[in-house]
C-alpha atoms as a PDB file:
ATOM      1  CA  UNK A   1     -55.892  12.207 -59.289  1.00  0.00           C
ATOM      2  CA  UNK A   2     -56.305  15.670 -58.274  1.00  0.00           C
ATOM      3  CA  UNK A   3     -58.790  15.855 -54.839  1.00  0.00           C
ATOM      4  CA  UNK A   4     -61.818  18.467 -55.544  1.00  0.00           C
ATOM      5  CA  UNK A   5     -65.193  18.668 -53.905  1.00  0.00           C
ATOM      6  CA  UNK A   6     -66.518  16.308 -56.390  1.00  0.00           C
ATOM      7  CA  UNK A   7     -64.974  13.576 -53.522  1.00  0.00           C
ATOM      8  CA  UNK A   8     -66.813  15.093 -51.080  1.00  0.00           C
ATOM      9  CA  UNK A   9     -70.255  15.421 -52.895  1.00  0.00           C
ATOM     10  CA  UNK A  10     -69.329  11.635 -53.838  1.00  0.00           C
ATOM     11  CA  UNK A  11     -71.953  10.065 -51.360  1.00  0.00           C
ATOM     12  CA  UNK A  12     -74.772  12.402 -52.164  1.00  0.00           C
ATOM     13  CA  UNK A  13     -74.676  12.124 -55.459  1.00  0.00           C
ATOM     14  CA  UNK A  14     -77.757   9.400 -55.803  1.00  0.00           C
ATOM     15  CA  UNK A  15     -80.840   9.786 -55.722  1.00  0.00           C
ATOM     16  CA  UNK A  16     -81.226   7.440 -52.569  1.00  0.00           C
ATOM     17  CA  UNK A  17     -78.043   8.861 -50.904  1.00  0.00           C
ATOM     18  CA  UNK A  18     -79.962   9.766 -47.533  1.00  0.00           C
ATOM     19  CA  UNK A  19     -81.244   6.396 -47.162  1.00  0.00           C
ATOM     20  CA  UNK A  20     -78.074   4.804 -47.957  1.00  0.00           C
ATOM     21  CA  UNK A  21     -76.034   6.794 -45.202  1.00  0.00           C
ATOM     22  CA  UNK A  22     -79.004   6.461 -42.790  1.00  0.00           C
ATOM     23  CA  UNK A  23     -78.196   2.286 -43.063  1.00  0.00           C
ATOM     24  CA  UNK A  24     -74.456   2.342 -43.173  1.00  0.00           C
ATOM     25  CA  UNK A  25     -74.662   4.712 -39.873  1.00  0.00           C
ATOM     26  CA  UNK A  26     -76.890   2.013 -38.394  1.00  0.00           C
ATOM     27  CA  UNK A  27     -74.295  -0.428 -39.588  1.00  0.00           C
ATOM     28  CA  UNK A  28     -71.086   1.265 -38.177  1.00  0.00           C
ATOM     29  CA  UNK A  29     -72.767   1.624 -35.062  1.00  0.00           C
ATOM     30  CA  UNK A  30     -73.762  -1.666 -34.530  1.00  0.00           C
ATOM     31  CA  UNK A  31     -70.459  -2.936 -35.825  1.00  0.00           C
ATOM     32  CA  UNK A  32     -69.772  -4.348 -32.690  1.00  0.00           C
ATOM     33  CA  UNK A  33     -71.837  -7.287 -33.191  1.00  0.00           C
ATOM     34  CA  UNK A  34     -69.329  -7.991 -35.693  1.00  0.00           C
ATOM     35  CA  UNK A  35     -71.821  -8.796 -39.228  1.00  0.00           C
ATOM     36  CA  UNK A  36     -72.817  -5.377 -39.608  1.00  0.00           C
ATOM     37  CA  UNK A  37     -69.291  -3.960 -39.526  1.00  0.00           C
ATOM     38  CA  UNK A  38     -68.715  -6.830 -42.103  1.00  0.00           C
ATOM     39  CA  UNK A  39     -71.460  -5.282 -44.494  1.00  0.00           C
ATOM     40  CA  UNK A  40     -69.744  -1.957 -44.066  1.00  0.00           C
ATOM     41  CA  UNK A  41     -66.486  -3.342 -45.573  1.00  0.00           C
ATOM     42  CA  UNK A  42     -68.809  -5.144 -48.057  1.00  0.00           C
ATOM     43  CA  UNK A  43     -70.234  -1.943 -49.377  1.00  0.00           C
ATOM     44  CA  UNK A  44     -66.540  -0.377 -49.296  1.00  0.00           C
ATOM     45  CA  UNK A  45     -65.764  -2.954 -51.349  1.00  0.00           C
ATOM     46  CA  UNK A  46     -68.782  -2.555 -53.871  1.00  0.00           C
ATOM     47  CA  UNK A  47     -67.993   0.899 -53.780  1.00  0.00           C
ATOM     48  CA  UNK A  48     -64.750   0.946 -54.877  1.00  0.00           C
ATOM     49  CA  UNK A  49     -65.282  -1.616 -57.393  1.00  0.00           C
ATOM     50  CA  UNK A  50     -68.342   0.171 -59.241  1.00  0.00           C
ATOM     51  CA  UNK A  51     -66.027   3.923 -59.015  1.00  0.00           C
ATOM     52  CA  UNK A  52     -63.146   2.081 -60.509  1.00  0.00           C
ATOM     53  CA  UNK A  53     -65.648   1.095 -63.252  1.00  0.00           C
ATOM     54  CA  UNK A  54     -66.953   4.246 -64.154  1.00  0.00           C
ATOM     55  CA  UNK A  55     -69.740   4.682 -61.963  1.00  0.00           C
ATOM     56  CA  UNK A  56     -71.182   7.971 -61.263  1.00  0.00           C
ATOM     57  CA  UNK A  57     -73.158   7.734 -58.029  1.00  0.00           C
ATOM     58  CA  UNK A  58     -72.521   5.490 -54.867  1.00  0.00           C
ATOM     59  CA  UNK A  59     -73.952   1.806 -54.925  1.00  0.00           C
ATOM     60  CA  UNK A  60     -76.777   1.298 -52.667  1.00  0.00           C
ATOM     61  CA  UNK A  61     -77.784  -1.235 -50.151  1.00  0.00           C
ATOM     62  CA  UNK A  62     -78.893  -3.973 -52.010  1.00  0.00           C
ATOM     63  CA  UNK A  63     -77.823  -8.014 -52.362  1.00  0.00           C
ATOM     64  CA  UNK A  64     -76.522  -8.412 -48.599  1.00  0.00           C
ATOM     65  CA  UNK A  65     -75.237 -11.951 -49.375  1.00  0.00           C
ATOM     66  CA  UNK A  66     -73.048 -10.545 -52.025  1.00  0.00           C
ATOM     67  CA  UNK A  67     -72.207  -7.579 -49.411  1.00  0.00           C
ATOM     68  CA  UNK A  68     -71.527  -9.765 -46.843  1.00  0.00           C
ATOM     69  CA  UNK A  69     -68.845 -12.172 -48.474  1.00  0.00           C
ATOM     70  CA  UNK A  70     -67.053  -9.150 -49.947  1.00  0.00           C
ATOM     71  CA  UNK A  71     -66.984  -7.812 -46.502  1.00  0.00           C
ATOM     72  CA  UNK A  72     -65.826 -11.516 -44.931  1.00  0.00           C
ATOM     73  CA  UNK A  73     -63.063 -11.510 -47.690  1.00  0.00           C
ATOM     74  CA  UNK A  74     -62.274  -8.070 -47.057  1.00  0.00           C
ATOM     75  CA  UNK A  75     -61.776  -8.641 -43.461  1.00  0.00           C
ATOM     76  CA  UNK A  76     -59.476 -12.058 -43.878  1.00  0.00           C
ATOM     77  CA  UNK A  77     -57.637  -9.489 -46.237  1.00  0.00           C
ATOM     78  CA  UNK A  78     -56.610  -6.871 -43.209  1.00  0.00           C
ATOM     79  CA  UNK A  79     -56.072  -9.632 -40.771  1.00  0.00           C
ATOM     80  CA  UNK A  80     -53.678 -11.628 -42.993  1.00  0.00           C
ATOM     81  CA  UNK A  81     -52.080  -7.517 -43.648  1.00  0.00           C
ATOM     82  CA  UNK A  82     -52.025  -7.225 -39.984  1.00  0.00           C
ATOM     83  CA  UNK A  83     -50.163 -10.253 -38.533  1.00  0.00           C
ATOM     84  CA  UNK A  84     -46.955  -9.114 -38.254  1.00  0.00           C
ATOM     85  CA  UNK A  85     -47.193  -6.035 -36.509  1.00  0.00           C
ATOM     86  CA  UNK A  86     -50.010  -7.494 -33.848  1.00  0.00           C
ATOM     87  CA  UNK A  87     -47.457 -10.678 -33.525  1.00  0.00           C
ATOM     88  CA  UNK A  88     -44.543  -7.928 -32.753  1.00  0.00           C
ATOM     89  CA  UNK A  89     -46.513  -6.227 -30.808  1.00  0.00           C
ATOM     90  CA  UNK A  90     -48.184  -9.502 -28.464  1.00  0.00           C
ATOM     91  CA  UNK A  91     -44.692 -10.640 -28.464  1.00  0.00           C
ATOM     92  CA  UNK A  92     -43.127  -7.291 -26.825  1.00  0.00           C
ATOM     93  CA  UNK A  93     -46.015  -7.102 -24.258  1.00  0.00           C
ATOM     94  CA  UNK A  94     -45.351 -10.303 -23.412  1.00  0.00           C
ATOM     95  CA  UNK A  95     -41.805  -9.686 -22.779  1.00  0.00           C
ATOM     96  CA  UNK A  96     -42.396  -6.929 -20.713  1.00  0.00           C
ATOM     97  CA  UNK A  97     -45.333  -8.820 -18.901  1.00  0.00           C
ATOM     98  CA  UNK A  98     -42.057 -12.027 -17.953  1.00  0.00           C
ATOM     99  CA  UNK A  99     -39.815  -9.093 -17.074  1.00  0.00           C
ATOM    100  CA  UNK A 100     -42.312  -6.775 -14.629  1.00  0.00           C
ATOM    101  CA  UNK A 101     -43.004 -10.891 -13.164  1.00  0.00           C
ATOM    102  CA  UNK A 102     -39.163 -10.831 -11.875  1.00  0.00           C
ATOM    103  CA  UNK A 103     -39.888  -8.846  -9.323  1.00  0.00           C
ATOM    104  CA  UNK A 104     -36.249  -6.629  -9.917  1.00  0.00           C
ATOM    105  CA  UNK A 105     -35.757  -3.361 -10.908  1.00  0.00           C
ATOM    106  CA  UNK A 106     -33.437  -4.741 -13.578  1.00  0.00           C
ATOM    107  CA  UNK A 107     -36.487  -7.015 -14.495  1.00  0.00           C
ATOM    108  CA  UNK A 108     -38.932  -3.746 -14.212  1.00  0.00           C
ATOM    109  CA  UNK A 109     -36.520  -1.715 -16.354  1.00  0.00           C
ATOM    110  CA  UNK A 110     -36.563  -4.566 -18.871  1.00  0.00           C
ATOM    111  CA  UNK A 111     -40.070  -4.751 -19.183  1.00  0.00           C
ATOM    112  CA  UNK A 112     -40.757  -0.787 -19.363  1.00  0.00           C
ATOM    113  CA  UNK A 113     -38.365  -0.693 -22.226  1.00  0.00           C
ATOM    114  CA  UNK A 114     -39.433  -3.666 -23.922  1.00  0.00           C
ATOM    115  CA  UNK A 115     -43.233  -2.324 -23.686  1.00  0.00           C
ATOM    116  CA  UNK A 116     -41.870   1.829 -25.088  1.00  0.00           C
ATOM    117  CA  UNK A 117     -40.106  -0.351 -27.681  1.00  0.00           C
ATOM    118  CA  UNK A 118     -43.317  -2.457 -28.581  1.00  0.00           C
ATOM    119  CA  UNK A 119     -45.487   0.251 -28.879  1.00  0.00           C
ATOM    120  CA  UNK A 120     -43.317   2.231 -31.206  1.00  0.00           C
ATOM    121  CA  UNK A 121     -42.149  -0.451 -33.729  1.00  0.00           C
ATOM    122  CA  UNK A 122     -45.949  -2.015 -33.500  1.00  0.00           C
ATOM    123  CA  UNK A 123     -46.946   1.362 -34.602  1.00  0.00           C
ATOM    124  CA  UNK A 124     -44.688   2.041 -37.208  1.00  0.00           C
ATOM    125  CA  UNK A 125     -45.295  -1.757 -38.771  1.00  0.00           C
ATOM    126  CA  UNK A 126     -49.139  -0.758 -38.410  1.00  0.00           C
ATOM    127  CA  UNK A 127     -48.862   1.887 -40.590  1.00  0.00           C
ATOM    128  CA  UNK A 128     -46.917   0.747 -42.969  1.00  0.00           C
ATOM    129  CA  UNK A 129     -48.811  -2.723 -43.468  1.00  0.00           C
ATOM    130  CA  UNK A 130     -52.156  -0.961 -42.950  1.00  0.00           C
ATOM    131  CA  UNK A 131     -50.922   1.166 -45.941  1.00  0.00           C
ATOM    132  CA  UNK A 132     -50.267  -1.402 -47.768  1.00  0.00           C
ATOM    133  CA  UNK A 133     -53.687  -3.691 -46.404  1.00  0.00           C
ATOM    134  CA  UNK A 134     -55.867  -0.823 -48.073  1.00  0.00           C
ATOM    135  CA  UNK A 135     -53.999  -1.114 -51.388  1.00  0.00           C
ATOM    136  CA  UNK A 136     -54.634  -5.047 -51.099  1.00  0.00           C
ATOM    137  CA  UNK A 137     -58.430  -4.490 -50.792  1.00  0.00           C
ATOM    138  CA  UNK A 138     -58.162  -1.782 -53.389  1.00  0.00           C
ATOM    139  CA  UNK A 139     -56.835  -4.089 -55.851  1.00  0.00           C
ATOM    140  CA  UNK A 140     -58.839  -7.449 -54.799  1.00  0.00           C
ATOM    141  CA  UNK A 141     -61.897  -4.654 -55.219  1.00  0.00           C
ATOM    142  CA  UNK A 142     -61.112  -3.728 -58.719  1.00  0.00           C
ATOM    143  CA  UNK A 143     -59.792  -6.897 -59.459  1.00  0.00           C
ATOM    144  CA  UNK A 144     -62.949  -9.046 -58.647  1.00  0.00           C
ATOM    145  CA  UNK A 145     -60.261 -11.884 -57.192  1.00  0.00           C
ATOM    146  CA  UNK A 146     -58.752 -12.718 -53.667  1.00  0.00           C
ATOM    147  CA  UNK A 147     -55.468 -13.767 -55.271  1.00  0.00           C
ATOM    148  CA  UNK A 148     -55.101  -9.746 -56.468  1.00  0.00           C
ATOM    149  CA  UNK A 149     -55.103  -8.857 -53.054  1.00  0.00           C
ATOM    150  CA  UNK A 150     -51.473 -10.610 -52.667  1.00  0.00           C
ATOM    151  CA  UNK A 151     -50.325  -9.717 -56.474  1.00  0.00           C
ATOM    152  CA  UNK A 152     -46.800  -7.915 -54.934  1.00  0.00           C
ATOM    153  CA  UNK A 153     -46.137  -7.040 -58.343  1.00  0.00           C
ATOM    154  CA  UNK A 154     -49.468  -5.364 -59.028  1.00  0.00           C
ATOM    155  CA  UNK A 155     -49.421  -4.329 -55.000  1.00  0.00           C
ATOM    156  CA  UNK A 156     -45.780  -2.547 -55.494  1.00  0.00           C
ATOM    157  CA  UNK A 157     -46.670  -0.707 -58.634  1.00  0.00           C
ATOM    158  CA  UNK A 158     -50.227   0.439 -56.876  1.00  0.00           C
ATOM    159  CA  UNK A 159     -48.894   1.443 -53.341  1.00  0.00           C
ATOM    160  CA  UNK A 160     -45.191   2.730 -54.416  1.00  0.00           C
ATOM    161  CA  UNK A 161     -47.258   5.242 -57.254  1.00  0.00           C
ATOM    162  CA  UNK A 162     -47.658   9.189 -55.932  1.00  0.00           C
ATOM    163  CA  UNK A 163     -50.886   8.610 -57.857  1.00  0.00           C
ATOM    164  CA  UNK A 164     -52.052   6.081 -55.234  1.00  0.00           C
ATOM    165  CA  UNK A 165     -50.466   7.470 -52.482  1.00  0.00           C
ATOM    166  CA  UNK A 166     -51.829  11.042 -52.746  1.00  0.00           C
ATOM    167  CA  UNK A 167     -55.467  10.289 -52.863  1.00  0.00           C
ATOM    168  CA  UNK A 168     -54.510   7.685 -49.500  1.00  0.00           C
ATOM    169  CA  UNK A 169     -53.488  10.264 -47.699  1.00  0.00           C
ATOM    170  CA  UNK A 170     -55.956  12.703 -48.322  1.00  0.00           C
ATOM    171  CA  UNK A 171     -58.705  10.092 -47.241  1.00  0.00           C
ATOM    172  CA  UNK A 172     -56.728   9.535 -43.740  1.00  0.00           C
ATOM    173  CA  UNK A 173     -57.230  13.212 -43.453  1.00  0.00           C
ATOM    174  CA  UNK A 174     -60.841  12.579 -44.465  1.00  0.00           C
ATOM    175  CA  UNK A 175     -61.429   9.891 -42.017  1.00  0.00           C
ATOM    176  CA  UNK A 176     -59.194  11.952 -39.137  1.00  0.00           C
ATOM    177  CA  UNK A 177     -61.685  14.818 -39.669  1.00  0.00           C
ATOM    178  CA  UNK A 178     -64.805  12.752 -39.072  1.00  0.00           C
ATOM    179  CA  UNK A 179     -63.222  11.671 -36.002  1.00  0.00           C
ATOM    180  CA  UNK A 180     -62.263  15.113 -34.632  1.00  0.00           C
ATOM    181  CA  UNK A 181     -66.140  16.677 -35.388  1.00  0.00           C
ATOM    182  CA  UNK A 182     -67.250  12.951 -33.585  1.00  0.00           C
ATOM    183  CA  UNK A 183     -65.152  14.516 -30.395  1.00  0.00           C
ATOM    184  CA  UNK A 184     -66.651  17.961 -31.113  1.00  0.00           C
ATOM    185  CA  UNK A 185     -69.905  16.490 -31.005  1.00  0.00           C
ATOM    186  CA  UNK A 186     -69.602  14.661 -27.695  1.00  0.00           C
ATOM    187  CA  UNK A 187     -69.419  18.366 -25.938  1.00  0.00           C
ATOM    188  CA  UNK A 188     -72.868  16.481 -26.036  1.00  0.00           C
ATOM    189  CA  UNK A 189     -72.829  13.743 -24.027  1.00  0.00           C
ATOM    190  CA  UNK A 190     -73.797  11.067 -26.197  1.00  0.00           C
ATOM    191  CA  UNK A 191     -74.188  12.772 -28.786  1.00  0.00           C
ATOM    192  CA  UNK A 192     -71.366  11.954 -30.955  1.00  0.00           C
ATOM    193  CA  UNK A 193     -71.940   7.899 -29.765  1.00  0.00           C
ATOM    194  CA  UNK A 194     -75.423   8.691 -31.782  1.00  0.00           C
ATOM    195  CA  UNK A 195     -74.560  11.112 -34.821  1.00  0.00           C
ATOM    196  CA  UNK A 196     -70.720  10.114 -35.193  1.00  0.00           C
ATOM    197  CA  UNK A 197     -71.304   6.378 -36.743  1.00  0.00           C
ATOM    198  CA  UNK A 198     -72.881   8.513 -39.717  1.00  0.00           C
ATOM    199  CA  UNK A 199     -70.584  10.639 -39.866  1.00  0.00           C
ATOM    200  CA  UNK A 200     -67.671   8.002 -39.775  1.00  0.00           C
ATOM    201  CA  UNK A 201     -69.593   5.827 -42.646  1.00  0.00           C
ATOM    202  CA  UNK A 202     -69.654   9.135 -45.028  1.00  0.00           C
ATOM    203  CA  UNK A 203     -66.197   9.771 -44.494  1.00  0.00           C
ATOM    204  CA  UNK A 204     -65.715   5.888 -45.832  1.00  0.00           C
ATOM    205  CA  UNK A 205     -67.581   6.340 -48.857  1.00  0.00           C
ATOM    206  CA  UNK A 206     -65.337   9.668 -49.807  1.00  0.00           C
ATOM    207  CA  UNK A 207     -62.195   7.252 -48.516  1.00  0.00           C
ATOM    208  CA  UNK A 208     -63.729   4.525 -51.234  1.00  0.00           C
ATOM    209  CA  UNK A 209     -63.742   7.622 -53.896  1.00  0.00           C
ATOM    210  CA  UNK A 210     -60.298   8.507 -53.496  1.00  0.00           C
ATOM    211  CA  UNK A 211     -59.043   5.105 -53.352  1.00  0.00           C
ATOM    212  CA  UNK A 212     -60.652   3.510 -56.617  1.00  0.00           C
ATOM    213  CA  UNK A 213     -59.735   7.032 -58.246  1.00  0.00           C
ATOM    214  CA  UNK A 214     -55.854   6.406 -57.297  1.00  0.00           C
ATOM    215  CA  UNK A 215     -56.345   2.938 -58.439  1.00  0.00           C
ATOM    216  CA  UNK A 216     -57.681   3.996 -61.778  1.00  0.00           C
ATOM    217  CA  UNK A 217     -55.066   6.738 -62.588  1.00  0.00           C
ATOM    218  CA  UNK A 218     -52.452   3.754 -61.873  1.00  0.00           C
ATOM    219  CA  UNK A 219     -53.541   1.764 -64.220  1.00  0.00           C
ATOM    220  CA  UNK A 220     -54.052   4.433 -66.532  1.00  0.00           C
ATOM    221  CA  UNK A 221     -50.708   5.860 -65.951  1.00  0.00           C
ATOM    222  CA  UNK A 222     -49.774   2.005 -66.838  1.00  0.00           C
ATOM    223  CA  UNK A 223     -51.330   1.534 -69.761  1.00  0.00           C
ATOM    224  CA  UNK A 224     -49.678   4.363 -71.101  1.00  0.00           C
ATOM    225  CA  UNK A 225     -45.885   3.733 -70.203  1.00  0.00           C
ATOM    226  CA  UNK A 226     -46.646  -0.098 -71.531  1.00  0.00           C
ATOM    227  CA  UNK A 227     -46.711   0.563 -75.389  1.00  0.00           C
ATOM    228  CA  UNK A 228     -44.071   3.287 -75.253  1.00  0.00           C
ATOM    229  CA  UNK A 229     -41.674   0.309 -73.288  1.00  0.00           C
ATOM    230  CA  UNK A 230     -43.100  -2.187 -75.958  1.00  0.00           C
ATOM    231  CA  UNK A 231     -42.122  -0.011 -79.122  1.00  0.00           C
ATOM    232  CA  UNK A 232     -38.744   0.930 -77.714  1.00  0.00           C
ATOM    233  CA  UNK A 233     -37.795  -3.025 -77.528  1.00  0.00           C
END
């Protein structure tokens, strides 16, 4: 999947796209009350699904039941993703926390090191599993099941494809954008508190885009090597 500003037009290209990114702003920034940043990943979820489909415009705000179980299984999705490198990285802290407790240089020296380490490997593992967390969702997304989400042989052929891959890291470039022009905007203060949730929710929908687009040039990519493999045999 080649990226062009078709991704970026991607959220304004219904009809009721203003109203749409008005509630998903108000949703990101209340997402510390935990349900609305559950609908988020429920519309994430309905977005990908519909682009991986064949849908030309951006879902809108609609059924929040069916939102907000997407978004619950979304969520156990990334937690389940994330275990290891949170457990590596609660496990090093608490290491260094027993070692600063000595009361010894030696003991001080241990725990410095032990938190450096923690922080480093935790942040490596994050990566790669939260790599590998969005492909989960991608798939359980086009999928329409839970059990898709921990296919590894679907997973490996998704995440391991340039076609994937490429579109991924364009959208963390995407999302790291709206985060920068957030800071810009708090020059303000406040301001980017206020305007950035809508920014940040955009940026998700173009993220959603790229993602079911990977997905779908996978599968077609797929498709086509299958026969060719079958009429060899």
């Amino acid at each position: 999947m080649s990226f062009s500003e078709d991704s970026l037009r991607y959220p304004m290209e219904s009809d009721e796209w203003v109203k749409t990114v008005i509630i998903g702003g108000l949703l990101v920034l209340f997402s510390f009350l935990i349900v609305p940043g559950i609908l988020v990943s429920g519309y994430v979820v309905r977005a990908i699904r519909e682009r991986a489909a064949g849908a030309t415009e951006p879902p809108v705000f609609d059924e929040w039941g069916e939102l907000l179980v997407d978004g619950l299984k979304a969520t156990v999705i990334g937690l389940v993703y994330m275990i290891i490198p949170v457990g590596v990285f609660a496990l090093t802290v608490g290491t260094a926390i027993m070692g600063f407790l000595t009361g010894t240089d030696a003991g001080a020296g241990l725990g410095m090191a032990s938190l450096l380490g923690g922080f480093v490997i935790s942040g490596i593992l994050s990566l790669v599993f939260g790599y590998f967390a969005v492909a989960a969702i991608v798939n359980f997304a086009c999928e329409d099941s839970l059990g898709a989400a921990f296919d590894i042989g679907a997973l490996r052929k998704l995440a391991l494809s340039s076609d994937y891959a490429v579109p991924w890291l364009i959208s963390v470039g995407i999302l790291f954008a709206a985060g920068i022009a957030v800071s810009v905007l708090n020059v303000v203060p406040g301001l980017g508190a206020i305007i950035g949730p809508f920014f940040s929710f955009y940026a998700y929908v173009v993220a959603a885009e790229l993602w079911a687009g990977g997905y779908n040039d996978v599968m077609k990519r797929s498709d086509e090597t299958e026969p060719s493999a079958a009429a060899a045999v």
